[in-house]
N, C-alpha and C. Protein backbone atom coordinates (compact mmCIF):
# COMPACT_ATOMS: atom_id res chain seq x y z
N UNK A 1 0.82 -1.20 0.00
CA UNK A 1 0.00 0.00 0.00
C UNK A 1 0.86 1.25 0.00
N UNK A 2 0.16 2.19 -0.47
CA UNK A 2 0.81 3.53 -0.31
C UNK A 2 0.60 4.66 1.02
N UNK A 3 1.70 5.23 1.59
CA UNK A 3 1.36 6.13 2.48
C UNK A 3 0.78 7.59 1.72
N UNK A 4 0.37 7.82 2.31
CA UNK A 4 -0.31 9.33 1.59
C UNK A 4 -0.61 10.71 2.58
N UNK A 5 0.11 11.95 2.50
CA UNK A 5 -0.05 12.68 3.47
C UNK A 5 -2.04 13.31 3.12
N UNK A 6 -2.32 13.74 3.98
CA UNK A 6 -3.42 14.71 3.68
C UNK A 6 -3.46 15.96 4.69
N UNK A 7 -3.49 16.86 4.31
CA UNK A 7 -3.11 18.09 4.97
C UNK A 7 -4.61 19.26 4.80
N UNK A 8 -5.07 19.28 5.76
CA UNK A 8 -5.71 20.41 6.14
C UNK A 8 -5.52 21.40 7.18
N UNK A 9 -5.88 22.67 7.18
CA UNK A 9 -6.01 23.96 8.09
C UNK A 9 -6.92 24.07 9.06
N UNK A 10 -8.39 23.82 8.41
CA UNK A 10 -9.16 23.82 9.48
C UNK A 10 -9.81 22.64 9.66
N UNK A 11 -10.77 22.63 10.79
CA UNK A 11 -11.69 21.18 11.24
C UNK A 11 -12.72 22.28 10.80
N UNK A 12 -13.85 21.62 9.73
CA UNK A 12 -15.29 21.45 9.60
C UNK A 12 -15.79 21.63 10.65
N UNK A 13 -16.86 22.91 11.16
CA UNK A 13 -17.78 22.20 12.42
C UNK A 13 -18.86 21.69 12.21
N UNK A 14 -18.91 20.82 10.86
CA UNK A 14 -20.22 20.10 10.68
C UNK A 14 -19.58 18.84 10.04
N UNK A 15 -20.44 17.90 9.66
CA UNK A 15 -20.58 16.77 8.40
C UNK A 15 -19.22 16.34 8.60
N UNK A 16 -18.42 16.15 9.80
CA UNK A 16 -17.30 15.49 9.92
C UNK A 16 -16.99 13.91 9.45
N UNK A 17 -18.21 13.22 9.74
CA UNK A 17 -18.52 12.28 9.47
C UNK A 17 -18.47 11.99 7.60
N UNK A 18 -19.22 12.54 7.29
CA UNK A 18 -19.25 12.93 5.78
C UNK A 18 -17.93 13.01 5.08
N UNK A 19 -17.12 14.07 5.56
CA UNK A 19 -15.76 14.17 5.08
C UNK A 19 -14.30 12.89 4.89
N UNK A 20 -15.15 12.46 6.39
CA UNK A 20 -13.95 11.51 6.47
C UNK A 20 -14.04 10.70 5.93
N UNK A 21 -15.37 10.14 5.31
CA UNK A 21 -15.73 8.85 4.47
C UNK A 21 -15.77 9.03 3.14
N UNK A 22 -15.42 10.41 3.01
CA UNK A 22 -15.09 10.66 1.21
C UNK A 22 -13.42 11.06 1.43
N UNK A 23 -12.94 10.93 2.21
CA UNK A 23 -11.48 11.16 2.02
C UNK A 23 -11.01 9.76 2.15
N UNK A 24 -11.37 9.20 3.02
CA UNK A 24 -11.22 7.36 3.60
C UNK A 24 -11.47 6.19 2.11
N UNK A 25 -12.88 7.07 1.02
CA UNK A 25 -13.26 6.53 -0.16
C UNK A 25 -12.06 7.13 -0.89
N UNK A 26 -11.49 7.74 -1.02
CA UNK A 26 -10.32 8.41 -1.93
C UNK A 26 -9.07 7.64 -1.49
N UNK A 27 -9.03 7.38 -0.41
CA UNK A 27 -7.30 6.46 0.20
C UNK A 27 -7.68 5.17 -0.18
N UNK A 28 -8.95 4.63 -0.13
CA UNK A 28 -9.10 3.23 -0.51
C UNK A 28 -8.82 2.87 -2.01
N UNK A 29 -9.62 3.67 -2.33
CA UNK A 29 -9.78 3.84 -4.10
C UNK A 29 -7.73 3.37 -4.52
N UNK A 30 -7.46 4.38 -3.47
CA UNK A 30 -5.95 4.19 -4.06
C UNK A 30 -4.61 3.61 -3.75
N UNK A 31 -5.51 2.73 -2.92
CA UNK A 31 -5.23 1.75 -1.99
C UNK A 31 -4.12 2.09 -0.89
N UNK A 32 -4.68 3.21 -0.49
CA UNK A 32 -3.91 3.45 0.66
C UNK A 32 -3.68 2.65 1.92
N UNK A 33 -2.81 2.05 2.30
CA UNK A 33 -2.97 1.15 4.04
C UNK A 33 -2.90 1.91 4.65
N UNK A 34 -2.31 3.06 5.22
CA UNK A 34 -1.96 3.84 6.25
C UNK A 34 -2.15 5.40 5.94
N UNK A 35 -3.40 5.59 7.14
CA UNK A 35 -3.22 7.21 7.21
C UNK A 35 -2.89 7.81 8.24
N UNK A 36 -2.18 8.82 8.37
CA UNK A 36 -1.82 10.14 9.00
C UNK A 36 -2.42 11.44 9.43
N UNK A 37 -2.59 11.64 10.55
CA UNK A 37 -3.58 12.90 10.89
C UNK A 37 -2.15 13.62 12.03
N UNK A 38 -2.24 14.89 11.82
CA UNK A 38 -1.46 15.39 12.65
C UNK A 38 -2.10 16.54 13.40
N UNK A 39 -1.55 16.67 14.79
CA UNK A 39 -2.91 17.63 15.43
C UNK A 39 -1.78 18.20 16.39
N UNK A 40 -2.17 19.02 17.51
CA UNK A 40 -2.01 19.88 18.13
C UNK A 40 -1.84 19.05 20.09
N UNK A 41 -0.83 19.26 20.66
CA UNK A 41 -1.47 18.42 22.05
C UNK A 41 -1.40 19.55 23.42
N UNK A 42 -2.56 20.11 23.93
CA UNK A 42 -2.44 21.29 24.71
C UNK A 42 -2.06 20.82 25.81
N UNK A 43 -0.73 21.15 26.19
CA UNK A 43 -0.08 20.60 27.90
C UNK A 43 0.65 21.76 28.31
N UNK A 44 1.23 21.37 29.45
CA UNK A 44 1.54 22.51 30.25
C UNK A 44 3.14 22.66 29.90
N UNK A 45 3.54 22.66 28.69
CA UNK A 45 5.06 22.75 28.05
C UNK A 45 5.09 24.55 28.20
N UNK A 46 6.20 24.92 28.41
CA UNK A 46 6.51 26.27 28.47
C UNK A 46 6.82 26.61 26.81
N UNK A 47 6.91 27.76 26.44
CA UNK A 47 6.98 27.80 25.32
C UNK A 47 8.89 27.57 24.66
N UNK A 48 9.48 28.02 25.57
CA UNK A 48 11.20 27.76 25.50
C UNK A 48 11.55 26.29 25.40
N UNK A 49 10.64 25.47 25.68
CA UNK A 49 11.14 24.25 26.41
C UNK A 49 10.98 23.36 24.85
N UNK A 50 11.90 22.21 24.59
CA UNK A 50 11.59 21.42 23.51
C UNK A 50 9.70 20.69 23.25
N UNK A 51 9.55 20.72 22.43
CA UNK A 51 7.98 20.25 22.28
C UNK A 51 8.10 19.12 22.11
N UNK A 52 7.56 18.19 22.63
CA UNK A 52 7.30 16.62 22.78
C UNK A 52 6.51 16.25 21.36
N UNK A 53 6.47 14.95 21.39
CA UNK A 53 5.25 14.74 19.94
C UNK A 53 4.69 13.80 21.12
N UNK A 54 3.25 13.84 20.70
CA UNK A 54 2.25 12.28 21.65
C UNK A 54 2.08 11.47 20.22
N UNK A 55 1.20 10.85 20.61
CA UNK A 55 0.63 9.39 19.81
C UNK A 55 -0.20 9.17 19.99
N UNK A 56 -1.54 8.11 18.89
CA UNK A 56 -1.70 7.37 18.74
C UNK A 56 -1.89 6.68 17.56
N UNK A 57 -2.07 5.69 17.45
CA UNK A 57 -2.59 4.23 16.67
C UNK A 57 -3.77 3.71 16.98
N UNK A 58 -4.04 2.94 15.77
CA UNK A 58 -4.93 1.57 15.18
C UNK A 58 -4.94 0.43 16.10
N UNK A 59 -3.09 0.21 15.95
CA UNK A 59 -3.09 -1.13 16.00
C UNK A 59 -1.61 -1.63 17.32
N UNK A 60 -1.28 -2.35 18.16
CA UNK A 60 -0.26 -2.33 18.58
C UNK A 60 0.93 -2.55 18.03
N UNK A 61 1.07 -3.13 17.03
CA UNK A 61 2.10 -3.42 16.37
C UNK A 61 2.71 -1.55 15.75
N UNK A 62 2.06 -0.47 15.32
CA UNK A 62 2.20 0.91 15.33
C UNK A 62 2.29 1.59 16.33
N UNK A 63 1.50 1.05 17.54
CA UNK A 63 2.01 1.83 19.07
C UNK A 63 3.45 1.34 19.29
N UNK A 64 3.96 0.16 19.04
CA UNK A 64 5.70 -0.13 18.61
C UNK A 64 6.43 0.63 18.06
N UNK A 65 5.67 1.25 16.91
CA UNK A 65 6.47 2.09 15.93
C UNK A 65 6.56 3.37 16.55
N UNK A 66 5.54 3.87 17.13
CA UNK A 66 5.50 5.08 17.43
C UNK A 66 6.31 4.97 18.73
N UNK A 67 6.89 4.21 19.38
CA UNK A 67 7.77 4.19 20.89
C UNK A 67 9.03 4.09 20.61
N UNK A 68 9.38 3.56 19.27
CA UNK A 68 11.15 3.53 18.64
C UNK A 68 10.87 4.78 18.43
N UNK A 69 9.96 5.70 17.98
CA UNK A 69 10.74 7.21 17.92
C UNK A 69 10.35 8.50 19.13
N UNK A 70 10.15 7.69 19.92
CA UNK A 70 10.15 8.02 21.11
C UNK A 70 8.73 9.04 21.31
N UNK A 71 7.57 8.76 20.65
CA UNK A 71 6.31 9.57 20.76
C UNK A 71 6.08 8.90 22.24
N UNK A 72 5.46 10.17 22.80
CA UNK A 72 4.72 10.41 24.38
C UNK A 72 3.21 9.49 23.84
N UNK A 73 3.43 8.46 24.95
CA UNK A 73 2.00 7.48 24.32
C UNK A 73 1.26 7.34 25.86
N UNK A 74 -0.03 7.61 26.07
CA UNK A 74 -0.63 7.83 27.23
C UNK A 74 -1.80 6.82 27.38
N UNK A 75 -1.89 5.81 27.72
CA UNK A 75 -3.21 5.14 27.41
C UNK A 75 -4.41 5.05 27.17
N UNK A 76 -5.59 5.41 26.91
CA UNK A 76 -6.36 6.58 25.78
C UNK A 76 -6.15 7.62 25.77
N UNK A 77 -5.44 7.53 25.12
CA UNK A 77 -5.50 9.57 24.35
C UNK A 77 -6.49 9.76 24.10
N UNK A 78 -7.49 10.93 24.24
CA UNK A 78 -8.38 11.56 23.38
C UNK A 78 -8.33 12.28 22.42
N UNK A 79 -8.56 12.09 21.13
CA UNK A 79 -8.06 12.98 20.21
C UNK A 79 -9.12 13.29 19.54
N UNK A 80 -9.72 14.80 19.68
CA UNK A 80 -11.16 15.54 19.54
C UNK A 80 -11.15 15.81 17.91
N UNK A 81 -12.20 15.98 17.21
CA UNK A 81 -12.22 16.34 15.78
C UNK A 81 -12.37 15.39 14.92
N UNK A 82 -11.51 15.92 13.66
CA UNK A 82 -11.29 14.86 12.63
C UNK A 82 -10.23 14.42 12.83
N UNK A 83 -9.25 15.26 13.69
CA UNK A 83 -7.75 14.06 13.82
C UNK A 83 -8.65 12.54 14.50
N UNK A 84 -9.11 12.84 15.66
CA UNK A 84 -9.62 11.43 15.95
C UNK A 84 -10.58 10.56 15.09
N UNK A 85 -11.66 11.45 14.46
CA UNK A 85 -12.72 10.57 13.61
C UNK A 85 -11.86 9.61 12.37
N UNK A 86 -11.11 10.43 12.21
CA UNK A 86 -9.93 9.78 10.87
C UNK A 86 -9.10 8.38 11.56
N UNK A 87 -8.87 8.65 12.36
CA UNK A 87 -8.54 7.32 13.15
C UNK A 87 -8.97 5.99 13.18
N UNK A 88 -10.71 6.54 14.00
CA UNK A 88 -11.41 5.72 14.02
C UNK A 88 -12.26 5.35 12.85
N UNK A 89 -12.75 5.87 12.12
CA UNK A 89 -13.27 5.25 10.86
C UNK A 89 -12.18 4.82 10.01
N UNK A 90 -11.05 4.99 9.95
CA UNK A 90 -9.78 4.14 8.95
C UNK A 90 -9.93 2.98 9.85
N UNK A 91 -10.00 2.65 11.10
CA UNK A 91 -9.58 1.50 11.93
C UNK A 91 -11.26 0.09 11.36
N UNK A 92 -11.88 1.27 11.80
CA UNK A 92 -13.26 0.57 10.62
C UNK A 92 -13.38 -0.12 9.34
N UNK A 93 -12.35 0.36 8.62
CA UNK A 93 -12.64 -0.27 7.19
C UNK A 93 -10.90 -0.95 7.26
N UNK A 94 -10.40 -1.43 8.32
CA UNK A 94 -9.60 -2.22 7.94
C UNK A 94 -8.07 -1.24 7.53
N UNK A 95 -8.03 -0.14 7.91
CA UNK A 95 -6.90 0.86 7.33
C UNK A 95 -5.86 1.33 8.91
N UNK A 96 -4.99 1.19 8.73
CA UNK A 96 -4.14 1.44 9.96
C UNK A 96 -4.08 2.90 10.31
N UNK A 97 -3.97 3.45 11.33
CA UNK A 97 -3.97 5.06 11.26
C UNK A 97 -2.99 5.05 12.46
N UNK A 98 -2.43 6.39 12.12
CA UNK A 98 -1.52 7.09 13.17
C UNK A 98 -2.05 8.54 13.22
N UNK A 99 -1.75 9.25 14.51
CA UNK A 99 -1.89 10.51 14.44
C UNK A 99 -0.82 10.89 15.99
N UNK A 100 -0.08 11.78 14.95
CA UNK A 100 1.13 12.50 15.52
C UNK A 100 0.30 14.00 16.04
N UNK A 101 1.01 14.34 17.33
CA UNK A 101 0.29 15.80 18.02
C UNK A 101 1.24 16.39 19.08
N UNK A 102 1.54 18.02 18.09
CA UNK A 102 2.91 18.14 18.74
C UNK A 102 2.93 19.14 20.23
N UNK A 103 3.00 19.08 20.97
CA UNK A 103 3.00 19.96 22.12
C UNK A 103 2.83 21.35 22.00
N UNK A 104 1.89 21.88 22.31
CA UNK A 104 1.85 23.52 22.28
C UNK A 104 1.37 23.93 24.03
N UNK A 105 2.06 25.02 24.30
CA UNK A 105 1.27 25.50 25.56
C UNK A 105 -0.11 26.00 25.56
N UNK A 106 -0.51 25.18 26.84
CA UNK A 106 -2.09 26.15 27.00
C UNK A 106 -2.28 27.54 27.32
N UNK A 107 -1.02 28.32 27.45
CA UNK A 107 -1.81 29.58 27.58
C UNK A 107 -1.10 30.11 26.47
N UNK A 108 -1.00 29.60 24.89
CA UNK A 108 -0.50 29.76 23.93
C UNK A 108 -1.51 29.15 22.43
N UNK A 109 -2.67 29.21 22.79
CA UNK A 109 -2.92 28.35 22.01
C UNK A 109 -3.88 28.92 20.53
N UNK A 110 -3.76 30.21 21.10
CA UNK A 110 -4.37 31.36 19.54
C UNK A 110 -3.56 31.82 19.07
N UNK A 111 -1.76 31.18 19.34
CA UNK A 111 -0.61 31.27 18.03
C UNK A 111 -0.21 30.30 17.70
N UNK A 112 0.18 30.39 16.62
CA UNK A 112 0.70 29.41 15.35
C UNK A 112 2.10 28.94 16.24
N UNK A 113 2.45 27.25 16.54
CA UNK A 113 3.56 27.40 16.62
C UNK A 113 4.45 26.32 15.96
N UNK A 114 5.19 27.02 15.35
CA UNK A 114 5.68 26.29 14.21
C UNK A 114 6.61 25.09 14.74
N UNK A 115 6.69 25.37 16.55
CA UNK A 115 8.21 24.35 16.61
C UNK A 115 7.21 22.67 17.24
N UNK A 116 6.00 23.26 17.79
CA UNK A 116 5.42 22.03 17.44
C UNK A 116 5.48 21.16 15.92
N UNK A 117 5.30 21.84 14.76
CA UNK A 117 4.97 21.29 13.72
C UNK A 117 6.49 20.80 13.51
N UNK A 118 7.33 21.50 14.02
CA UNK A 118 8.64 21.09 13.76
C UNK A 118 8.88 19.97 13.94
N UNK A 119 8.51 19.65 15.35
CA UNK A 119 8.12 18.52 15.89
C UNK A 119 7.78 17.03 15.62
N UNK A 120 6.85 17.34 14.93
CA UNK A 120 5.94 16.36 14.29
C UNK A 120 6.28 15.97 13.23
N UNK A 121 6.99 16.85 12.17
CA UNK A 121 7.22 16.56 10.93
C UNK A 121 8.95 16.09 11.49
N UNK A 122 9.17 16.05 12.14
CA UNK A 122 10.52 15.79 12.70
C UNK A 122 10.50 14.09 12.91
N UNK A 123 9.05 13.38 13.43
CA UNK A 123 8.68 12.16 13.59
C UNK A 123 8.44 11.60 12.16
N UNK A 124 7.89 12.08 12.09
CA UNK A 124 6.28 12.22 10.77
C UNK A 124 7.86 11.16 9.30
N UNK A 125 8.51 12.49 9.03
CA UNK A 125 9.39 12.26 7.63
C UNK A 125 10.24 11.02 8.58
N UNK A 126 10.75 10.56 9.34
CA UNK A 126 11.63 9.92 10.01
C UNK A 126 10.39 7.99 9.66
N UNK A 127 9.58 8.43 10.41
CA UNK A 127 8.25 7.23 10.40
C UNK A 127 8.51 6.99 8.69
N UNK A 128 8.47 7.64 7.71
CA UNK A 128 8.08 7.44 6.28
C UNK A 128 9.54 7.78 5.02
N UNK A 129 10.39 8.07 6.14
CA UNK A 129 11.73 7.39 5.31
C UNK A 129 11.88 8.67 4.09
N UNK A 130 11.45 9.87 4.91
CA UNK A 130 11.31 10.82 3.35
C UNK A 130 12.04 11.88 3.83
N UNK A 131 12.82 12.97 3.22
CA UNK A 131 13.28 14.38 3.48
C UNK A 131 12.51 15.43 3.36
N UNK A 132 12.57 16.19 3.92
CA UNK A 132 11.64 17.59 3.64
C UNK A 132 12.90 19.20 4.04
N UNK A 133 12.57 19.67 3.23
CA UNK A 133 13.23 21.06 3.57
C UNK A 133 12.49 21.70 4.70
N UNK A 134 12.94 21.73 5.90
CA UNK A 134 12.49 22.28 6.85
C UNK A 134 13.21 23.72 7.45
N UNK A 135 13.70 24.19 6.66
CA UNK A 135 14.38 25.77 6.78
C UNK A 135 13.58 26.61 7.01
N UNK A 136 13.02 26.92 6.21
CA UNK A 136 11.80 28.19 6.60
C UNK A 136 10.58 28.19 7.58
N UNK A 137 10.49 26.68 8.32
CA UNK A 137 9.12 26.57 9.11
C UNK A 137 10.60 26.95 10.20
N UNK A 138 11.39 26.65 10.10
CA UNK A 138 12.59 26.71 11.38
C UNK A 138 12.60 28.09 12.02
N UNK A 139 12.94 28.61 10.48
CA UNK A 139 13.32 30.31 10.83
C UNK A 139 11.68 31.14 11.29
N UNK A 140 11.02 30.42 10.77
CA UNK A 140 9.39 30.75 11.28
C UNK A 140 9.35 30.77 13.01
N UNK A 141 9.97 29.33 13.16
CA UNK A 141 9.94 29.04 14.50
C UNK A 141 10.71 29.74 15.42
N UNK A 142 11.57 29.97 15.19
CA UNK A 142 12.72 31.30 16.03
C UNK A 142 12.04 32.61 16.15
N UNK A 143 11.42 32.97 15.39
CA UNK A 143 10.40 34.29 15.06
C UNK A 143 9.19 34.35 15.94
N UNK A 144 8.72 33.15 16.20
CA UNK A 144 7.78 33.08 16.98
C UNK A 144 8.32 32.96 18.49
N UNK A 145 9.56 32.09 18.50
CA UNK A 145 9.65 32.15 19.50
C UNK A 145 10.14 33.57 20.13
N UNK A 146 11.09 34.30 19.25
CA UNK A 146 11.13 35.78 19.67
C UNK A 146 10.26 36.48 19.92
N UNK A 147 8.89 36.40 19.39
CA UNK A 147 7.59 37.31 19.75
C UNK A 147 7.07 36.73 20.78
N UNK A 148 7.13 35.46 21.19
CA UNK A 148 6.81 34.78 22.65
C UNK A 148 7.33 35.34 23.61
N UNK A 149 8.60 35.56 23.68
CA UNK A 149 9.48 36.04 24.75
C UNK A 149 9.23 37.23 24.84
N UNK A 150 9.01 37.99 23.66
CA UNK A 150 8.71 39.42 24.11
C UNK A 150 7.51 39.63 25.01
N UNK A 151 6.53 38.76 24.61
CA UNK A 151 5.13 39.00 25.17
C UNK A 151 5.03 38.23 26.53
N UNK A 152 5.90 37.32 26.98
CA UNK A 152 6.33 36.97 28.03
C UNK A 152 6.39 38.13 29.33
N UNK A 153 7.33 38.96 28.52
CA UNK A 153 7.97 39.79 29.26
C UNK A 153 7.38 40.86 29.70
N UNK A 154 6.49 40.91 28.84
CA UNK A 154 5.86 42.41 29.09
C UNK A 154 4.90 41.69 29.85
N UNK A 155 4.05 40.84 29.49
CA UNK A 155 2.96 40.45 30.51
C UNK A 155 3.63 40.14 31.92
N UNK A 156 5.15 39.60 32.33
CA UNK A 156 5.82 39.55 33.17
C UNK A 156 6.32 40.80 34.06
N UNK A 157 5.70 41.85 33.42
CA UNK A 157 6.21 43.54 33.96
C UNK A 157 5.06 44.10 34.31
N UNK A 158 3.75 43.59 33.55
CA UNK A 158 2.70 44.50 33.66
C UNK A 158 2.02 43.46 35.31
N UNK A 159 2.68 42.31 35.47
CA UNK A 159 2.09 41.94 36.69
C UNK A 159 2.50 42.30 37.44
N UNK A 160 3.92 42.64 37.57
CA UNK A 160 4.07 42.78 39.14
C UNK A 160 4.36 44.48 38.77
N UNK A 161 4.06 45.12 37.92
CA UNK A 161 3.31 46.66 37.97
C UNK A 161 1.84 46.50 38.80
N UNK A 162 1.27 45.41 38.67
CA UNK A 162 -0.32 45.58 38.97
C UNK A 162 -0.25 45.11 40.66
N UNK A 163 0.63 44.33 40.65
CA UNK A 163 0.12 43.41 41.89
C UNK A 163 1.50 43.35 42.77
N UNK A 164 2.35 44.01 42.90
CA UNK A 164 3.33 44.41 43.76
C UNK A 164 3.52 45.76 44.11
N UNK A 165 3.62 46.36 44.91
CA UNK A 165 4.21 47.59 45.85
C UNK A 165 5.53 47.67 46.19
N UNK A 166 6.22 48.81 45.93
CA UNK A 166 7.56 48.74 46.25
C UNK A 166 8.02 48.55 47.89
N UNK A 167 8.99 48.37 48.77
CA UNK A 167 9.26 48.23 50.06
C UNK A 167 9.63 49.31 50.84
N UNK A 168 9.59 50.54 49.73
CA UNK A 168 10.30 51.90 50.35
C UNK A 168 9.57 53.26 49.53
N UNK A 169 9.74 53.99 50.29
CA UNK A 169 8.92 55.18 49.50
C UNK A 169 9.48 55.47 48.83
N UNK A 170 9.02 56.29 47.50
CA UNK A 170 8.84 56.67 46.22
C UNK A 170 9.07 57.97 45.96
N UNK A 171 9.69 58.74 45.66
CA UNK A 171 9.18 60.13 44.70
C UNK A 171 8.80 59.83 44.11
N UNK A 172 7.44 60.54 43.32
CA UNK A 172 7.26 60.80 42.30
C UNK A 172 7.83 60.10 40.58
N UNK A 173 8.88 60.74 40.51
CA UNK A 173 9.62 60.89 39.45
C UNK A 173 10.67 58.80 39.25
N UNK A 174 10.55 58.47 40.65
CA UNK A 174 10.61 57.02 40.89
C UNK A 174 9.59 55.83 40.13
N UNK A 175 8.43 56.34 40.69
CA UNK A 175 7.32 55.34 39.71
C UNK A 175 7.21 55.10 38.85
């Protein structure tokens, strides 16, 4: 069989069901064995800190695969959306599925972060024996992480502006 990436932006908030069984009819058609869903995993990772990839699988013989490359495997994962529906309806018609999900922080989670995806596609091409030019999601990722830190910082100034008092009096021209 053939591996086959499929790449989307957003989740549908409808007819999920629908989708997955005309994309699932398109991998069969072309005799795909194995699909790939890659998603997002909200934990309490700092944003500096390396991003983990989690896991899951179909089948145990792929929860194997996914532990030689060292994916974070938790015993049901929940995986909300179409990353999970894709799972479970491939596991339905007999099709093996994986879905890679790369660590992002939770109080980070209305920015793009590229070093998760870094992440993942870091597993992802390694699992499927393929190269990818990963330069520009890199330099993406340094960029973000520079605008992280900035916004770190300032939210790190504007708190203890709000919620600390100095230990000694002030002029004026001090504050």
């Amino acid at each position: 069989g053939l591996n086959s990436p499929f790449i989307g932006e957003e989740q549908p908030s409808f007819k999920g069901y629908e989708l997955v069984n005309c994309v699932l009819d398109v991998a069969q058609r072309l005799r795909v064995a194995r699909v790939y869903s890659c998603a997002a995993a909200v934990t309490r990772v700092h944003h500096s800190e390396e991003m983990k990839v989690w896991g899951a699988a179909t089948t145990s013989k792929l929860v194997d695969e996914l532990n030689k490359h060292n994916v974070v495997l938790r015993g049901n994962l929940r995986i909300a959306g179409l990353n999970g529906l894709i799972l479970g309806m491939a596991e339905e018609r007999g099709m093996d599925g994986i879905c890679l999900l790369g660590e992002v922080p939770a109080y980070a989670t209305q920015i793009a972060n590229p070093r998760a995806s870094l992440a993942v596609l870091g597993i992802l091409t390694k699992m499927l024996g393929i190269t990818i030019d990963l330069t520009e999601l890199g330099r993406l990722a340094e960029q973000v992480d520079e605008e992280m830190d900035r916004i770190a910082k300032r939210v790190t100034a504007e708190f203890i502006d709000q919620f600390t008092e100095p230990i000694w009096e002030q002029d004026e021209e001090e504050e």
